[in-house]
N, C-alpha and C. Protein backbone atom coordinates (compact mmCIF):
# COMPACT_ATOMS: atom_id res chain seq x y z
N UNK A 1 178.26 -16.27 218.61
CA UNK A 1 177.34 -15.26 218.13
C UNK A 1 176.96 -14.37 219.32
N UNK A 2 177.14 -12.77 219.26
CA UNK A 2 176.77 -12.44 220.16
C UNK A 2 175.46 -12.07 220.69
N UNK A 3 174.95 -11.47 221.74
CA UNK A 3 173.88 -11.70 222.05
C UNK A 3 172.70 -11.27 221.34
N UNK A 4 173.09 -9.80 220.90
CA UNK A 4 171.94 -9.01 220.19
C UNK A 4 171.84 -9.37 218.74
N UNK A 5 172.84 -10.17 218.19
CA UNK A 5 172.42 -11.32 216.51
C UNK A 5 171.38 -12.31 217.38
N UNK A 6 171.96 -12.43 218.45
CA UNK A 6 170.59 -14.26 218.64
C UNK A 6 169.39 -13.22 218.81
N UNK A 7 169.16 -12.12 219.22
CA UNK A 7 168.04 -11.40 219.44
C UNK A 7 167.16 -10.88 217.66
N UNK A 8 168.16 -10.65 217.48
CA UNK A 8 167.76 -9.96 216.33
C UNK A 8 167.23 -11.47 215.14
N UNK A 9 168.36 -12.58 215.02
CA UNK A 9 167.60 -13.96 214.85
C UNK A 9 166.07 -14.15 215.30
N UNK A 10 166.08 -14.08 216.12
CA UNK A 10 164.89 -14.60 216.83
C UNK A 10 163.80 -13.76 216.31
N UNK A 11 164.20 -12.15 216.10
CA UNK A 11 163.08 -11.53 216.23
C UNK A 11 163.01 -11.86 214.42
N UNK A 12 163.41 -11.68 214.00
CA UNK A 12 163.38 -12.07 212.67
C UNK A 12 162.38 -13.64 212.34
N UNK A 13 162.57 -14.21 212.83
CA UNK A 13 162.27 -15.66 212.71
C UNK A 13 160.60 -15.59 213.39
N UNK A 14 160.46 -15.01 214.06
CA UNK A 14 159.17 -14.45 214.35
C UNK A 14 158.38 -14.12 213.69
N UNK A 15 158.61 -12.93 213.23
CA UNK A 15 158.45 -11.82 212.53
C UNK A 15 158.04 -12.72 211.06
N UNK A 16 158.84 -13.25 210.50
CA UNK A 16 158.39 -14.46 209.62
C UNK A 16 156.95 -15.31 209.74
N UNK A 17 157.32 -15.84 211.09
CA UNK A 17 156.51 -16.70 210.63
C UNK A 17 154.82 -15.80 211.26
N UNK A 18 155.03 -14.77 212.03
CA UNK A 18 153.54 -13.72 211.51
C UNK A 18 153.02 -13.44 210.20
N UNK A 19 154.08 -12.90 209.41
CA UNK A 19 153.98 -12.48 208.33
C UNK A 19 153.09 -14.14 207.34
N UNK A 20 153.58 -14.89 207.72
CA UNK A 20 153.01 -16.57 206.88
C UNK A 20 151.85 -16.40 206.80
N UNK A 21 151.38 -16.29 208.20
CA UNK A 21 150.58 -16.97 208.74
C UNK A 21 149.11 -15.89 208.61
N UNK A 22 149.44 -14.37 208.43
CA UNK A 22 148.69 -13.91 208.25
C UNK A 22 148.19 -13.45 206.33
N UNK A 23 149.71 -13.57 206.02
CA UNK A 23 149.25 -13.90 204.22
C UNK A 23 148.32 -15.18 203.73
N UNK A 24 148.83 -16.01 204.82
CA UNK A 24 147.69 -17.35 204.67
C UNK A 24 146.40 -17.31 204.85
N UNK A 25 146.04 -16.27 205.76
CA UNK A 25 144.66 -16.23 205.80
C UNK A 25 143.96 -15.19 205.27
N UNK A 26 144.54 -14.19 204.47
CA UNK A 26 144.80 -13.42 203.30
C UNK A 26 144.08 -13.78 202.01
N UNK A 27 145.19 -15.09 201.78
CA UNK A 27 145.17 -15.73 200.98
C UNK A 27 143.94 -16.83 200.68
N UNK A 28 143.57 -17.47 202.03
CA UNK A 28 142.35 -18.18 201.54
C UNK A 28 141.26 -17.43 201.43
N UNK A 29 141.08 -16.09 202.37
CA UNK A 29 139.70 -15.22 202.45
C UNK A 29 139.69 -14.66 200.65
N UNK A 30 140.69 -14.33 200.09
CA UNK A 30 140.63 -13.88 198.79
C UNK A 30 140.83 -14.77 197.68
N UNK A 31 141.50 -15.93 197.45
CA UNK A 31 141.32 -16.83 196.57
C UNK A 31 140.13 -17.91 196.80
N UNK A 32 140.56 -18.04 197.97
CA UNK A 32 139.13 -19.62 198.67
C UNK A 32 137.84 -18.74 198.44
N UNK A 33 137.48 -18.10 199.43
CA UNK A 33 135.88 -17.18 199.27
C UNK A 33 135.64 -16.70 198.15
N UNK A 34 136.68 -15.99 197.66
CA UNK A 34 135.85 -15.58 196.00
C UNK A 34 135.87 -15.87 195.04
N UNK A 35 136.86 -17.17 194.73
CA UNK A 35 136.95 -18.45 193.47
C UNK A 35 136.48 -19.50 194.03
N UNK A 36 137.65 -20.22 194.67
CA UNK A 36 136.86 -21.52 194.94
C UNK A 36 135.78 -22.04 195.96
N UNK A 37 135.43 -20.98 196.68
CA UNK A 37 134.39 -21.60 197.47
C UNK A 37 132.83 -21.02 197.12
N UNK A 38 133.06 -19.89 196.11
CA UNK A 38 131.90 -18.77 195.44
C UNK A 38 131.02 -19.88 195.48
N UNK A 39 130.11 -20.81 194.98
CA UNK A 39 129.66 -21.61 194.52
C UNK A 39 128.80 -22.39 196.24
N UNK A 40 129.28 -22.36 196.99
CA UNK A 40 128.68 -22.85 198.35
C UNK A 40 128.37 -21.21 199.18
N UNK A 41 129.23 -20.52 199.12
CA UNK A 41 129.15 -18.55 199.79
C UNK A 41 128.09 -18.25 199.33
N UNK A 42 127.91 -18.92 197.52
CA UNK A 42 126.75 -18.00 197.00
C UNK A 42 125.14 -18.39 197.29
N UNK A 43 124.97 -19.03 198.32
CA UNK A 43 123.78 -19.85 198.87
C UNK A 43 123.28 -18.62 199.99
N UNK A 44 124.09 -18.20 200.42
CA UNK A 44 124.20 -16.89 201.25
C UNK A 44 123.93 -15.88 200.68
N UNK A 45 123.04 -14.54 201.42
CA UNK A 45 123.17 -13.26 201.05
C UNK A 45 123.83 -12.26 202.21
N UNK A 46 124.67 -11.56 201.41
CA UNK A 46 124.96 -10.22 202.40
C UNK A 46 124.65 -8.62 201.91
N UNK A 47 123.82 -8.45 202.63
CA UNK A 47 123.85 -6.35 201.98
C UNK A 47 123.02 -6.74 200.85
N UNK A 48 121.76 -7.88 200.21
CA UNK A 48 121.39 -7.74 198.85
C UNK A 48 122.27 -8.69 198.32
N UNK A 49 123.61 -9.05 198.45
CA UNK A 49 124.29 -9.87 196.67
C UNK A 49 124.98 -10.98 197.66
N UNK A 50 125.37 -11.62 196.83
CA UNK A 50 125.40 -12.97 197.36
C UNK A 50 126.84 -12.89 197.82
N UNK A 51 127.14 -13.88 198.99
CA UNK A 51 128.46 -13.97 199.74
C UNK A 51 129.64 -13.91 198.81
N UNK A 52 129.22 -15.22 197.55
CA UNK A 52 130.90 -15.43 196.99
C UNK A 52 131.18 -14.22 196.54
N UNK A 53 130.43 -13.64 195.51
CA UNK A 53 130.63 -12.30 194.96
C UNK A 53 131.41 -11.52 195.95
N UNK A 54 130.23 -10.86 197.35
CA UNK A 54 130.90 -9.78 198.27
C UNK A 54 132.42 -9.92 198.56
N UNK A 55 132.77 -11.43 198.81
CA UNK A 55 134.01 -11.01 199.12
C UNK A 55 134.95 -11.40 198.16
N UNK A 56 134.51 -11.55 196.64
CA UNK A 56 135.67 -11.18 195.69
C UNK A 56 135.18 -10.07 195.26
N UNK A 57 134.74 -9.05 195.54
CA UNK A 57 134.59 -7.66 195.57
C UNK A 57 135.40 -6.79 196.40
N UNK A 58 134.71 -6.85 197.67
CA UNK A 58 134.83 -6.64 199.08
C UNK A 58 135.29 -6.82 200.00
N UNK A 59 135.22 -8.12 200.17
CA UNK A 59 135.35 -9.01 201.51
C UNK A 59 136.64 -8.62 201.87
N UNK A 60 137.47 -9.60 200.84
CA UNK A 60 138.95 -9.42 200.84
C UNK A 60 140.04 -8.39 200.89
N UNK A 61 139.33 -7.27 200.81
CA UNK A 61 139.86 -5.84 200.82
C UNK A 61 139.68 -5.80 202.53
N UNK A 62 138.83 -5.83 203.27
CA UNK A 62 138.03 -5.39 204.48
C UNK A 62 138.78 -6.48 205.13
N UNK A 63 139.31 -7.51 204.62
CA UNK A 63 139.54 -9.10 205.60
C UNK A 63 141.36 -8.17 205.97
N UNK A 64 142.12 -7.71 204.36
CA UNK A 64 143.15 -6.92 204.59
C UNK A 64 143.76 -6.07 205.21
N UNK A 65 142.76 -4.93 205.18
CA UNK A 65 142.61 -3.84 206.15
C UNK A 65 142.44 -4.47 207.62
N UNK A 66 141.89 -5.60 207.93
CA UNK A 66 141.48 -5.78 209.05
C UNK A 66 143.25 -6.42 209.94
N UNK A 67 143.39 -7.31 208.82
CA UNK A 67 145.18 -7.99 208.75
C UNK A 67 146.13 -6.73 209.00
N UNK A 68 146.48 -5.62 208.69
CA UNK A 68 147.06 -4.77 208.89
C UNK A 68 147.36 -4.19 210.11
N UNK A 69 146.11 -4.37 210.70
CA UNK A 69 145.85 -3.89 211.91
C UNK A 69 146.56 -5.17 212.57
N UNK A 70 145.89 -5.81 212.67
CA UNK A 70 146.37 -7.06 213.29
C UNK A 70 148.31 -6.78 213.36
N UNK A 71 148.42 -7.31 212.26
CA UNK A 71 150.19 -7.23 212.22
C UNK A 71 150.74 -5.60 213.24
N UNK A 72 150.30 -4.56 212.95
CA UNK A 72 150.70 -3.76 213.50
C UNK A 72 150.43 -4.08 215.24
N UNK A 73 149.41 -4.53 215.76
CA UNK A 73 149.75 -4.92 216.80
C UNK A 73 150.61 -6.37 217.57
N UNK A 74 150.59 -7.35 216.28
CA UNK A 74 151.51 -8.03 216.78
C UNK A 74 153.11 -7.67 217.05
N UNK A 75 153.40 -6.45 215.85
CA UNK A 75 154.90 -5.79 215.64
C UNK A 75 155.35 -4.90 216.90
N UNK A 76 154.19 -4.64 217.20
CA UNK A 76 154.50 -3.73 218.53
C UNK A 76 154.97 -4.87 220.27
N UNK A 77 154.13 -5.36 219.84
CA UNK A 77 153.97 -6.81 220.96
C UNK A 77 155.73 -7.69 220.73
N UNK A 78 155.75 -7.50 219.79
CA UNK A 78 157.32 -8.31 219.57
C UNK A 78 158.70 -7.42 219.78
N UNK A 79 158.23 -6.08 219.54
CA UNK A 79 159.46 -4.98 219.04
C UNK A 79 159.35 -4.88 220.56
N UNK A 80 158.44 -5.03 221.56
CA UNK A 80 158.93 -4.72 223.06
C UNK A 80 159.13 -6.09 223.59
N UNK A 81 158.71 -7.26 223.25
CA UNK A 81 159.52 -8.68 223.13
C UNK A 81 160.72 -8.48 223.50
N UNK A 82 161.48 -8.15 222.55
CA UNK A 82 163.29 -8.19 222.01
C UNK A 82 163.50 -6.63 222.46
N UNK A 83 163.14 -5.79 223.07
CA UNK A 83 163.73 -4.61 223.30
C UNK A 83 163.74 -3.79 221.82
N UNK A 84 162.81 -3.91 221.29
CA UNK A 84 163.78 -2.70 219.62
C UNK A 84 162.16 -2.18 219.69
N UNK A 85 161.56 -1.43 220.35
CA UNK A 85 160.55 -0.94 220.38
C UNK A 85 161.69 0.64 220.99
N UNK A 86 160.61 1.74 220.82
CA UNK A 86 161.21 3.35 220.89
C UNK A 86 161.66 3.71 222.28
């Protein structure tokens, strides 16, 4: 295999497991906080209304936007990793 497939492997395989790892925490801030954990969140207030609510409203939108960012700087951090940055 030549060199720039093991590169491009690698960066791939990376690139993966960012992508997991940040749908995972995606995933619990928007299913965990605003289904299953609503019920202990909602003991809490934020802004006036109670935690579980805000972030099956809110939260999870703002937790996303925040993830986006994130990934875009990990993509940059990797794409000059492996050389495939501009």
């Amino acid at each position: 295999m030549s060199d720039q497939k093991k590169h491009a492997k690698a960066y791939w395989k990376e690139n993966l497991k960012y992508l997991i790892i940040l749908l995972a925490i995606w995933f619990i801030v928007s299913y965990g906080c605003g289904i299953l954990f609503r019920e202990e969140l909602n003991q809490f207030r934020l802004g006036g209304f109670k935690l579980g609510f805000w972030f099956a409203q809110q939260g999870s939108i703002y937790v996303f936007v925040i993830l986006i960012f994130v990934y875009v700087r990990l993509m940059n951090k990797l794409d000059k990793k492996y050389g495939f940055d501009e």
